[in-house]
Protein backbone atom coordinates (compact mmCIF):
# COMPACT_ATOMS: atom_id res chain seq x y z
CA UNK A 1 -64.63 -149.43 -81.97
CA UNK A 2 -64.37 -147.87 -78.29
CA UNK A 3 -66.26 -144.60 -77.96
CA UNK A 4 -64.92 -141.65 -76.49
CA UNK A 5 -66.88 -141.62 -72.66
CA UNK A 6 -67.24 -138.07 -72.68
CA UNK A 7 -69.62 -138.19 -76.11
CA UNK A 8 -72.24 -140.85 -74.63
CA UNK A 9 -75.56 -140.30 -73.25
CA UNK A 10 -77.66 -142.69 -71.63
CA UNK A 11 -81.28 -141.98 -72.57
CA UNK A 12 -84.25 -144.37 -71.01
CA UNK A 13 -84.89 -147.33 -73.37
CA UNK A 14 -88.59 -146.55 -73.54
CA UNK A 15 -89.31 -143.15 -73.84
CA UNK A 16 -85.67 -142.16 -75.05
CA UNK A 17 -85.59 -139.50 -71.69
CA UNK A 18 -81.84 -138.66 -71.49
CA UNK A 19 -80.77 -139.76 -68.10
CA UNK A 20 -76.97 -139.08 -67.69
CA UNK A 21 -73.89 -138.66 -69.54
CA UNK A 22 -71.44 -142.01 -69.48
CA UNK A 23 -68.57 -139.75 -67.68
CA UNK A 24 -71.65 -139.79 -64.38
CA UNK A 25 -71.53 -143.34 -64.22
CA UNK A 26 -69.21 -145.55 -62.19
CA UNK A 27 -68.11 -149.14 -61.33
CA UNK A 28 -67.94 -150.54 -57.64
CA UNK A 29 -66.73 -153.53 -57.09
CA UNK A 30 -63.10 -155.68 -56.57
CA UNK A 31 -61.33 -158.42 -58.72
CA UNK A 32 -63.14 -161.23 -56.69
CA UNK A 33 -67.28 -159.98 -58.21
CA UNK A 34 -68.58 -158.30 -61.17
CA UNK A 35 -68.43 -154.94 -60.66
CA UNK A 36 -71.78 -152.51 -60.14
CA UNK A 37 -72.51 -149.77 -62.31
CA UNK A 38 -74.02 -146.98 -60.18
CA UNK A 39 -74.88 -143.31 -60.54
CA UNK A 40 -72.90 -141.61 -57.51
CA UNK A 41 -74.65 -137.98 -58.80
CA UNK A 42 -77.76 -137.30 -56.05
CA UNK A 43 -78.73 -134.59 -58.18
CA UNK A 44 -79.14 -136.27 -61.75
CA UNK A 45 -80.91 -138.96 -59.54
CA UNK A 46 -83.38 -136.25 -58.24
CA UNK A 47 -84.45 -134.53 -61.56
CA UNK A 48 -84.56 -137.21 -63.55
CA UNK A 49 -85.20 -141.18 -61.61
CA UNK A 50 -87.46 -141.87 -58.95
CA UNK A 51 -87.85 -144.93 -56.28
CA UNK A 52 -90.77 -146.72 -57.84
CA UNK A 53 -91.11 -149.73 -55.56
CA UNK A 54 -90.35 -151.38 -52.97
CA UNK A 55 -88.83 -154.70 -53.28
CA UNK A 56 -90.45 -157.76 -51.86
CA UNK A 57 -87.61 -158.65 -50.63
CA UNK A 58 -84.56 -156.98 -49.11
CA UNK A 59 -82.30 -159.28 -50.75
CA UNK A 60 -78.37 -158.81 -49.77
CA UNK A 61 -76.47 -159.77 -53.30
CA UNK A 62 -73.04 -161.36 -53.52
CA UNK A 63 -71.60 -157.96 -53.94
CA UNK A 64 -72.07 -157.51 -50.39
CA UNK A 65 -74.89 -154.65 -51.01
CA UNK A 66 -78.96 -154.60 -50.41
CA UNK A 67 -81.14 -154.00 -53.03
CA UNK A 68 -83.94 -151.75 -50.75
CA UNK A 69 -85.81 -150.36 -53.85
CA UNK A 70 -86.52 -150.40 -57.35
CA UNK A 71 -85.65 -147.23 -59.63
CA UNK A 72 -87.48 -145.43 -62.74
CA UNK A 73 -87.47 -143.21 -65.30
CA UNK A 74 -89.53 -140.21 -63.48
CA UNK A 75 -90.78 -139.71 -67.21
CA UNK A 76 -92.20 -142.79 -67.89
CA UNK A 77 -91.78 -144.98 -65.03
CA UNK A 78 -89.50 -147.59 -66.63
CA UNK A 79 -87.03 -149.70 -64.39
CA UNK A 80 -83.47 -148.45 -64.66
CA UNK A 81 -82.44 -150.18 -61.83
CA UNK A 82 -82.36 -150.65 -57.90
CA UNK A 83 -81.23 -148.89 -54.97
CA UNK A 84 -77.98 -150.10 -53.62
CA UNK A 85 -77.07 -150.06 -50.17
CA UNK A 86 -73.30 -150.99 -49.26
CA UNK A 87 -71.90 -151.91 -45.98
CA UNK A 88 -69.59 -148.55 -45.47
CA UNK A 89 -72.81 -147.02 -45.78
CA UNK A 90 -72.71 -145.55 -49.19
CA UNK A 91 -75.80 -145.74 -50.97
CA UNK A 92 -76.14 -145.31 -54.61
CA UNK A 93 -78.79 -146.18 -57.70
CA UNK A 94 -77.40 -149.62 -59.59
CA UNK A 95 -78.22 -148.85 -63.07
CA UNK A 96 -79.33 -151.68 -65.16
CA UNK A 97 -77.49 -151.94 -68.53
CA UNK A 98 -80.42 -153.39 -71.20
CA UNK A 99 -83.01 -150.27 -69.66
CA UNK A 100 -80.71 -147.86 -71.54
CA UNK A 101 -79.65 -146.86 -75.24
CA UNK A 102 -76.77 -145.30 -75.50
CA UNK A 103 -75.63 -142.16 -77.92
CA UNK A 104 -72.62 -140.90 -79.11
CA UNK A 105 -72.95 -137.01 -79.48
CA UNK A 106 -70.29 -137.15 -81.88
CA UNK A 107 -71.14 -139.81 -84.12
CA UNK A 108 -74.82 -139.93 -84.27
CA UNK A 109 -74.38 -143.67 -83.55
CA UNK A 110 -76.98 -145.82 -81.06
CA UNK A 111 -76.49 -148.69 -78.96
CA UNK A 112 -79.13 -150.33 -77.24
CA UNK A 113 -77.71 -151.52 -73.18
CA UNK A 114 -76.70 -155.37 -73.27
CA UNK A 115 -74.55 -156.06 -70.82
CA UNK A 116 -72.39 -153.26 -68.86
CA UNK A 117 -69.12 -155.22 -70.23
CA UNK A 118 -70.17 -155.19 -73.45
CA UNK A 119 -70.74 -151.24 -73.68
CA UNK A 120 -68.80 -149.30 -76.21
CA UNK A 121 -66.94 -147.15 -74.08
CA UNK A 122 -64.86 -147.26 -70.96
CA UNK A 123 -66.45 -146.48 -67.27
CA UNK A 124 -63.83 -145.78 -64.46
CA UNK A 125 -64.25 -147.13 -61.22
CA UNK A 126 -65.34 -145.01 -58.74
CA UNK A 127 -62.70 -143.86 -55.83
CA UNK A 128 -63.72 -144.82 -51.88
């Protein structure tokens, strides 16, 4: 029961805010890690997420990327994620998959975010 990408909306978990539309959303990552779901789109990340913390720690993952930041819904100031840092310098939000609900325009149909491999529709991975 694969949705069609282009129908979905991510909308914030907690104040139902939409944030994106699935076709804005990307993967980064190789065969050898999980890959990282990440909003490449500076302007969606402008109107509608904001840095909300600092993390304690500047804690360099096993995807080779820092985590600098936390991210929120500038709405409601729920977590959606962190700020991702890469070593070729690319730097993009890392959305976190259970601080979304998902919509399909078409259906009417709701998912609430699990786990990014478990979503109902298919996100590309995004070209260096």
């Amino acid at each position: 029961n694969i949705w069609n990408t282009k129908d979905v909306m991510l909308h914030c978990k907690k104040c139902d805010n939409i944030i994106c539309c699935a076709t804005d959303v990307f993967k980064i990552g190789t065969s050898t890690f999980e890959p990282q779901y990440v909003l490449p789109s500076k302007n969606i990340f402008q109107e509608k997420m904001k840095i909300s913390r600092r993390r304690e720690t500047n804690r360099r993952s096993k995807y080779e990327s820092q985590r600098t930041h936390k991210i929120a819904c500038i709405k409601c100031g729920n977590e959606l994620g962190s700020w991702g840092r890469w070593k070729n310098n690319r730097e993009y939000p890392v959305l976190t998959c259970r601080s979304f609900k998902f919509s399909n325009t078409t259906t009417g149909a709701v998912e609430l975010g699990q786990k990014w491999k478990l979503v109902p529709f298919e996100v590309q991975y995004l070209d260096d």
